[in-house]
Protein backbone atom coordinates (compact mmCIF):
# COMPACT_ATOMS: atom_id res chain seq x y z
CA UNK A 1 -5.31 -14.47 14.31
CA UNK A 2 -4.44 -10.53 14.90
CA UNK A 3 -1.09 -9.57 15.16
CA UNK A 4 -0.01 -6.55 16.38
CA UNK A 5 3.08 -5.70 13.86
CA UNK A 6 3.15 -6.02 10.30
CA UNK A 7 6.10 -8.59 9.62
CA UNK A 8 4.25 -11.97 10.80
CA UNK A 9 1.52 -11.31 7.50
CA UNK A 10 4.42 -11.48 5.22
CA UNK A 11 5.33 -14.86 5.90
CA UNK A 12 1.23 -15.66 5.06
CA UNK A 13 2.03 -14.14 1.85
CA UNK A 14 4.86 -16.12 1.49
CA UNK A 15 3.40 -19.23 1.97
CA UNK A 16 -0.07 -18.07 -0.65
CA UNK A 17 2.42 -17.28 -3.26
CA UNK A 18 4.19 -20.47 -2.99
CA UNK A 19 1.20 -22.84 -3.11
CA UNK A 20 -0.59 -20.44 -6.14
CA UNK A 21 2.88 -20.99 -7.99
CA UNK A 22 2.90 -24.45 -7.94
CA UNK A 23 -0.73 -25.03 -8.49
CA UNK A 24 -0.94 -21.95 -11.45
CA UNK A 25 2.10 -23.69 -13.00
CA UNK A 26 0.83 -27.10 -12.78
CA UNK A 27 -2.90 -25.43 -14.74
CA UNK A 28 -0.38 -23.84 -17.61
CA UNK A 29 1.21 -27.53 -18.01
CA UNK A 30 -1.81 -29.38 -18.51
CA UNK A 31 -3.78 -26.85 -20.43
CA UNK A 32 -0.96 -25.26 -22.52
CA UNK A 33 -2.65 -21.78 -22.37
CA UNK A 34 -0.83 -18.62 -22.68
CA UNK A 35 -3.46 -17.02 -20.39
CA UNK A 36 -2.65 -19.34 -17.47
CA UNK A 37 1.01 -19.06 -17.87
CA UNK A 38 0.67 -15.21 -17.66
CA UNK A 39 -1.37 -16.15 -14.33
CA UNK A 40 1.54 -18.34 -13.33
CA UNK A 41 4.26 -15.67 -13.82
CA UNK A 42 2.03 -13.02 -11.65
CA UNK A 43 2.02 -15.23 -8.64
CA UNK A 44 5.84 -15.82 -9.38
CA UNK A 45 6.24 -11.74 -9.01
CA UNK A 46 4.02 -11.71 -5.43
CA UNK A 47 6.67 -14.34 -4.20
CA UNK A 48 9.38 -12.25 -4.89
CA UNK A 49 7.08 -9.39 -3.76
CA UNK A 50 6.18 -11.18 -0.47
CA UNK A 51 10.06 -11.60 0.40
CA UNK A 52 10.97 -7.93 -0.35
CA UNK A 53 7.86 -7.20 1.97
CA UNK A 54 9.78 -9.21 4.78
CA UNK A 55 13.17 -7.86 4.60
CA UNK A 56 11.45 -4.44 4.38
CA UNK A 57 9.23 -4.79 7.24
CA UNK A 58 12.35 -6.18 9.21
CA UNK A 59 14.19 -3.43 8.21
CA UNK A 60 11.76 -0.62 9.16
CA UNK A 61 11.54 -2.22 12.40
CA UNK A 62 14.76 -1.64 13.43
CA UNK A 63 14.81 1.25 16.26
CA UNK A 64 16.44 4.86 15.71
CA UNK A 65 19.69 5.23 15.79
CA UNK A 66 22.52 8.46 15.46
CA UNK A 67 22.00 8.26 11.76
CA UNK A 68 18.20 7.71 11.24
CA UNK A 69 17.07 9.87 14.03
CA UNK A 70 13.05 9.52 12.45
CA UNK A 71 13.54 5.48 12.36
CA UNK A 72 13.87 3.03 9.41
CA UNK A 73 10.49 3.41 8.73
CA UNK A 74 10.73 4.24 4.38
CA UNK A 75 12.26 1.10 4.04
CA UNK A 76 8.78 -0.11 3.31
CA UNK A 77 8.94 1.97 0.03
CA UNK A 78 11.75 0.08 -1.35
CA UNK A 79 9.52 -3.23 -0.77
CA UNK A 80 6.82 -0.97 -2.77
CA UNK A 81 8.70 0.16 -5.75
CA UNK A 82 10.43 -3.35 -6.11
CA UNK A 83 7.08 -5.03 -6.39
CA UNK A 84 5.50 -2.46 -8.73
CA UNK A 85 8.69 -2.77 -11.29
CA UNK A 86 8.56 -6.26 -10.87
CA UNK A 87 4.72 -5.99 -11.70
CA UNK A 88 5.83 -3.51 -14.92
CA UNK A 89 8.39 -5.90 -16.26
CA UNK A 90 5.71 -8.91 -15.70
CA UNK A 91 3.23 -7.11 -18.02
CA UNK A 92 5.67 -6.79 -20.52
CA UNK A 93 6.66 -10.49 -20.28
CA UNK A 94 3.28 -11.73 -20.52
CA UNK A 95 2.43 -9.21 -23.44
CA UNK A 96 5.19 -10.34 -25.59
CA UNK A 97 4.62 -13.99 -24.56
CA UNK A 98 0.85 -13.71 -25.37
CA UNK A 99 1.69 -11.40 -28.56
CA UNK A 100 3.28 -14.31 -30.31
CA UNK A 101 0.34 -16.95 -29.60
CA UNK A 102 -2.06 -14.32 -30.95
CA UNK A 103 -0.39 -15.52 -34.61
CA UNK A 104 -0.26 -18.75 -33.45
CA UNK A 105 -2.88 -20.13 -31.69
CA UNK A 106 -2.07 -23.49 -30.10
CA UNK A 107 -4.95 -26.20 -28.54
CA UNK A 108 -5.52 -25.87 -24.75
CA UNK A 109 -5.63 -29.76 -23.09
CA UNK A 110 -7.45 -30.88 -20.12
CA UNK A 111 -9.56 -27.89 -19.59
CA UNK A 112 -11.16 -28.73 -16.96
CA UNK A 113 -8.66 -29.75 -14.09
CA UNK A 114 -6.58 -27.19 -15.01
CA UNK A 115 -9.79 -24.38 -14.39
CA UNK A 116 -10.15 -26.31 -11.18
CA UNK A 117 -6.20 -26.12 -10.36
CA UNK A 118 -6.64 -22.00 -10.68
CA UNK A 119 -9.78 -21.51 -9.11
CA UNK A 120 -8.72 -23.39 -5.81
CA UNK A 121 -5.78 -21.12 -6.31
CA UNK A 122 -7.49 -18.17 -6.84
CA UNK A 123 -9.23 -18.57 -3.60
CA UNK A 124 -6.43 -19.01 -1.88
CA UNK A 125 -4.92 -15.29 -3.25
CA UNK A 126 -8.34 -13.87 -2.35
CA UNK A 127 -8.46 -14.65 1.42
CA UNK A 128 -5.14 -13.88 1.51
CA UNK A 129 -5.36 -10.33 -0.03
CA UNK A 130 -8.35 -9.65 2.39
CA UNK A 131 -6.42 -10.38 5.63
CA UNK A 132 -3.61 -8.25 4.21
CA UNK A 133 -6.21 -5.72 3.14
CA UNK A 134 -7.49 -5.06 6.87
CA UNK A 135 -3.83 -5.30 8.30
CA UNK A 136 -2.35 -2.74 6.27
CA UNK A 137 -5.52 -0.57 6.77
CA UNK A 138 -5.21 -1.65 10.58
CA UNK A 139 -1.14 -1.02 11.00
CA UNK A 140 -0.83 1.71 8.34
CA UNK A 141 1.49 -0.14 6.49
CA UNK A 142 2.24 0.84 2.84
CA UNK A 143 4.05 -2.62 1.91
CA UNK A 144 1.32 -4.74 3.21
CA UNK A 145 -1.73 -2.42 1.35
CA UNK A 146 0.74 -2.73 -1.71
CA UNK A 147 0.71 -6.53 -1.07
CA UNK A 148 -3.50 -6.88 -0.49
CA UNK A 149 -3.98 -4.91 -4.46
CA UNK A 150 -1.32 -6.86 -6.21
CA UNK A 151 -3.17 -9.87 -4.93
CA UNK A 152 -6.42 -8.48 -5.52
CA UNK A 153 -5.46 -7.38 -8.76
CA UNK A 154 -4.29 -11.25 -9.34
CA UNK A 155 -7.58 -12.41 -8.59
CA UNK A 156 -9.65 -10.55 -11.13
CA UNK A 157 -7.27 -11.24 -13.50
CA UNK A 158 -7.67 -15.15 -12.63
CA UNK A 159 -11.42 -14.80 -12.81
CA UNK A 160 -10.96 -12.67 -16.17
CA UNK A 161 -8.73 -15.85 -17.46
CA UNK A 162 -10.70 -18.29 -16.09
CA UNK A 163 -13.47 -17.19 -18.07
CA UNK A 164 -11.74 -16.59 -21.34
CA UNK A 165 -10.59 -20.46 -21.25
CA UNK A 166 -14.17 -21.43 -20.55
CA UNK A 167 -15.41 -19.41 -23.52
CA UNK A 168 -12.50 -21.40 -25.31
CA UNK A 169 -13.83 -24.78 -24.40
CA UNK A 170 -17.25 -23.59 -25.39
CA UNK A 171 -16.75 -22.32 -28.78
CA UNK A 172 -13.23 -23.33 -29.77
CA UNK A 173 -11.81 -20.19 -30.70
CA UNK A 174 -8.41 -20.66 -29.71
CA UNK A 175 -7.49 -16.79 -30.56
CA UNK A 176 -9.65 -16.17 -27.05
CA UNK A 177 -6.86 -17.26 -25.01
CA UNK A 178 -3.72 -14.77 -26.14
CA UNK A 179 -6.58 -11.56 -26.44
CA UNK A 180 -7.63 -12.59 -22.82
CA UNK A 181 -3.41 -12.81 -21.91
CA UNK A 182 -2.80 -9.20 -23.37
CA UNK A 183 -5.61 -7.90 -21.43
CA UNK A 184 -4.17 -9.16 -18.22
CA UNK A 185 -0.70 -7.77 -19.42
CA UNK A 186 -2.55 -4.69 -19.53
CA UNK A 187 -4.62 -4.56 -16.32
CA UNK A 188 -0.64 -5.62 -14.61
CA UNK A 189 0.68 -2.81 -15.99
CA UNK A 190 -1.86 -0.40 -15.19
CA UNK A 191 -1.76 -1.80 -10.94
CA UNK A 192 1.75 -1.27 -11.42
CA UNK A 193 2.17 1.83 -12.33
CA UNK A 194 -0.47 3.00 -9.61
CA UNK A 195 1.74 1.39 -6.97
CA UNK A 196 5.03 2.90 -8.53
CA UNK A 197 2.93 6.28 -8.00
CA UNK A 198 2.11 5.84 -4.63
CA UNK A 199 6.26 4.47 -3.50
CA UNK A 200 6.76 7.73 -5.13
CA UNK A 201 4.57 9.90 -3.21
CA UNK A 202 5.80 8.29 -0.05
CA UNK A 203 9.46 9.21 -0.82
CA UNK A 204 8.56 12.89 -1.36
CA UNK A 205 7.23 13.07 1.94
CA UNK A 206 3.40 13.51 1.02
CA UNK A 207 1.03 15.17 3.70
CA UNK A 208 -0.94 12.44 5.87
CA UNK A 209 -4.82 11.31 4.65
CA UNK A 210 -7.13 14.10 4.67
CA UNK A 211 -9.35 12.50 7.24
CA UNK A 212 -6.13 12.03 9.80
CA UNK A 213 -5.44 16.13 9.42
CA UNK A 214 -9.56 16.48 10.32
CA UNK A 215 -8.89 14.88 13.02
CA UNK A 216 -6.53 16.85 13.87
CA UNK A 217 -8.01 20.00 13.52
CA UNK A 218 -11.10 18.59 15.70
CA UNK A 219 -8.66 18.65 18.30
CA UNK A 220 -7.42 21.81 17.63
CA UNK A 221 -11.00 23.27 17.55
CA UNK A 222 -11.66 22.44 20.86
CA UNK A 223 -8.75 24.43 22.58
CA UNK A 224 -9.72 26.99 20.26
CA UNK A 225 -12.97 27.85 21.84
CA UNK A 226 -10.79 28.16 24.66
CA UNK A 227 -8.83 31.51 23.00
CA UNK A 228 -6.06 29.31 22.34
CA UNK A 229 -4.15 29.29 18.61
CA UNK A 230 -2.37 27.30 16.60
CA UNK A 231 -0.97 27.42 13.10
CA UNK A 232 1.90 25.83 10.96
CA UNK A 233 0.41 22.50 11.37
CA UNK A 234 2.62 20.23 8.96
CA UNK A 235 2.56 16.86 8.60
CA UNK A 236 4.24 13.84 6.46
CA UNK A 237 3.93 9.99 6.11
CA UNK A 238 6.98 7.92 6.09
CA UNK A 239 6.00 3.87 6.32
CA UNK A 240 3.54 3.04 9.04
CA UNK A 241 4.04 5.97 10.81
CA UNK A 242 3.04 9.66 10.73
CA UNK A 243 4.88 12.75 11.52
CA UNK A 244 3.46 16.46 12.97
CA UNK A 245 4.38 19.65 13.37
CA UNK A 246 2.58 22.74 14.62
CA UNK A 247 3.26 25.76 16.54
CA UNK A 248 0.79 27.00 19.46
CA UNK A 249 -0.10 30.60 20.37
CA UNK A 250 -0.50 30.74 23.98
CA UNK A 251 -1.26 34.08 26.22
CA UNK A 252 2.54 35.36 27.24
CA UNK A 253 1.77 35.65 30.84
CA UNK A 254 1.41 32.09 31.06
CA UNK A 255 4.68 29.74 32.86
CA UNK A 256 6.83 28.11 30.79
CA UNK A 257 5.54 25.03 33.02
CA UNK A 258 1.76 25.51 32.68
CA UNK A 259 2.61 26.16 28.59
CA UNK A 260 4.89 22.94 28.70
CA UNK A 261 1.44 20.62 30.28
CA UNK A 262 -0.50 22.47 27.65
CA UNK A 263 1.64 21.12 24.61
CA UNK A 264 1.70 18.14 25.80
CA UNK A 265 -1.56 17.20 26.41
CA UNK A 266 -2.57 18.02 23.07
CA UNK A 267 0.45 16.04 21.30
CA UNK A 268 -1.04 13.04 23.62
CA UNK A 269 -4.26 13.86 22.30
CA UNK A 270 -3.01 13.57 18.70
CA UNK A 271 -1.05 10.18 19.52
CA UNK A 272 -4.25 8.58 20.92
CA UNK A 273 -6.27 9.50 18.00
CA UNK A 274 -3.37 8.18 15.66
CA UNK A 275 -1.33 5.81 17.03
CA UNK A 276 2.23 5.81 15.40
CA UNK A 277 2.35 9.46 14.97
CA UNK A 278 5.26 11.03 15.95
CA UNK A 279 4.18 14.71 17.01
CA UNK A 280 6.24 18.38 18.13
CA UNK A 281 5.10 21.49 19.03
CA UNK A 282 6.27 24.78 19.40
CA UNK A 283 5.16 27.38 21.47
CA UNK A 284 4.72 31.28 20.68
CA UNK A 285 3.15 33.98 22.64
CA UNK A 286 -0.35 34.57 21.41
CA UNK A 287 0.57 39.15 22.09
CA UNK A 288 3.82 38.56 18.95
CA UNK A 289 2.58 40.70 15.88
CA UNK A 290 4.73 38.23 13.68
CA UNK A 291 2.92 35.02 15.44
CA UNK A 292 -0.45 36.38 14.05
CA UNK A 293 0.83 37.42 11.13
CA UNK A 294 1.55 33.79 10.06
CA UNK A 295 -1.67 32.60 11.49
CA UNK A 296 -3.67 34.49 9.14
CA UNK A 297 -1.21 33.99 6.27
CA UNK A 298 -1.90 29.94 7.20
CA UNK A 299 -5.74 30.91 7.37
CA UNK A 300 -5.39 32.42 3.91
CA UNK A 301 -3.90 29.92 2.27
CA UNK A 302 -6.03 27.46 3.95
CA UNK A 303 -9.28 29.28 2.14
């Protein structure tokens, strides 16, 4: 099933997380290992993750109003830079947790269901993350990307444990399952600190994808051949949607009405090639010294 906002995949993600808890917890029980716990506590983290995501989502929703003329739309980053301190203070949990076994190495029970408990599991946080994956992509939506590589990231690091007990069972070196546990901790911390990079990029206002401002200057290129000129093309991501600015050099005998059709047809342009973009231009007379001036100071800098 496709939906068409970004809200309704939360409540999947709710409902993975809460059936990975319960059957991750249930593996640490039987087994007693350090690594599963550490598995456990992850999926614990993309609950709380998962209900962030849906107040977030809610909130970006919410239409413009007289105090957030652009929308509600960085919400999403709060949802982002919750998860990825949740995801720090995980790793450091786990490490600490796992630290102390490494000393103390204590015999893993019942092996096998409890590898069977995490692999169904497992699966479960891997078709979750892929439907996530291809919404996010799909609806440009930070939270729900965010969402798709913490789960990821909780697969490998299943697979990575999974292993690690196996190894245990077939050699009986118990010390396999805390060194296995501190390698998770690290491979947490490391996604983490990638996603609190990214919330942080969003909140500075960082320039769309370099494939969305190609496409926009494909657009551009084709009213170029046509003597028309543009410049001061800005742009900015803020949630799902995009922002752009860019000022158009058009001959000065032309009407204000026939300039007026001209802007807008190319803003419509830009909307149809990416939807949720919010775009303005600004028209200058292609014969004003100073227009040219900061076309080629944009073409310079540009080089």
């Amino acid at each position: 099933m496709t939906f068409q906002t970004a809200r309704p995949y939360t409540l999947l993600s709710i409902a993975a997380a809460l059936m990975t808890i319960g059957l991750k917890t249930g593996a640490y029980f039987l087994t007693g290992s350090v690594g599963l716990l550490s598995d456990a506590m992850e999926s614990g983290i993309n609950l709380v993750a998962a209900l962030a995501a849906f107040w977030a989502l809610s909130f970006a929703a919410t239409p413009a109003d007289e105090d957030h003329p652009f929308g509600h739309n960085k919400a999403e980053y709060f949802s982002s830079g919750l998860e990825s301190i949740l995801i720090v203070i995980a790793a450091i949990g786990i490490g600490v947790v796992a630290w102390g076994r490494l000393f103390s190495p204590q015999p893993l029970e019942q092996l096998g269901i409890g590898l069977i408990l995490s692999l169904i599991a497992t699966v479960i946080n891997g078709a979750v993350a892929w439907v996530l994956l291809r919404a996010g992509r799909r609806l440009r939506s930070i939270t729900l990307r965010a969402d798709a590589h913490h789960l990821l990231t909780d697969v490998w690091t299943s697979v990575g444990i999974m292993a690690g007990i196996f190894l245990v069972k077939l050699t009986g070196w118990l010390i396999l399952d805390p060194i296995i546990a501190l390698l998770v901790a690290v491979s947490i911390l490391v996604s983490g600190i990638q996603l609190l990079r990214e919330t942080g990029a969003g909140l500075l206002d960082t320039a769309m994808p370099v494939a969305e401002r190609d496409t926009i200057a494909h657009i551009f290129s084709t009213y170029e051949q046509q003597g028309i000129q543009f410049h001061a093309l800005r742009t900015r991501v803020a949630g799902s949607r995009g922002f752009v600015t860019f000022h158009l050099l058009l001959p000065g005998n032309w009407t204000i009405q026939r300039g007026h059709d001209l802007c807008e047809e190319v803003e419509q342009q830009i909307v149809d090639a990416l939807p949720g973009t919010n775009v303005v231009a600004h028209m200058e007379p292609l014969e004003d010294p100073k227009s040219w001036a900061d076309l080629e100071l944009d073409r310079t800098l540009s080089s």
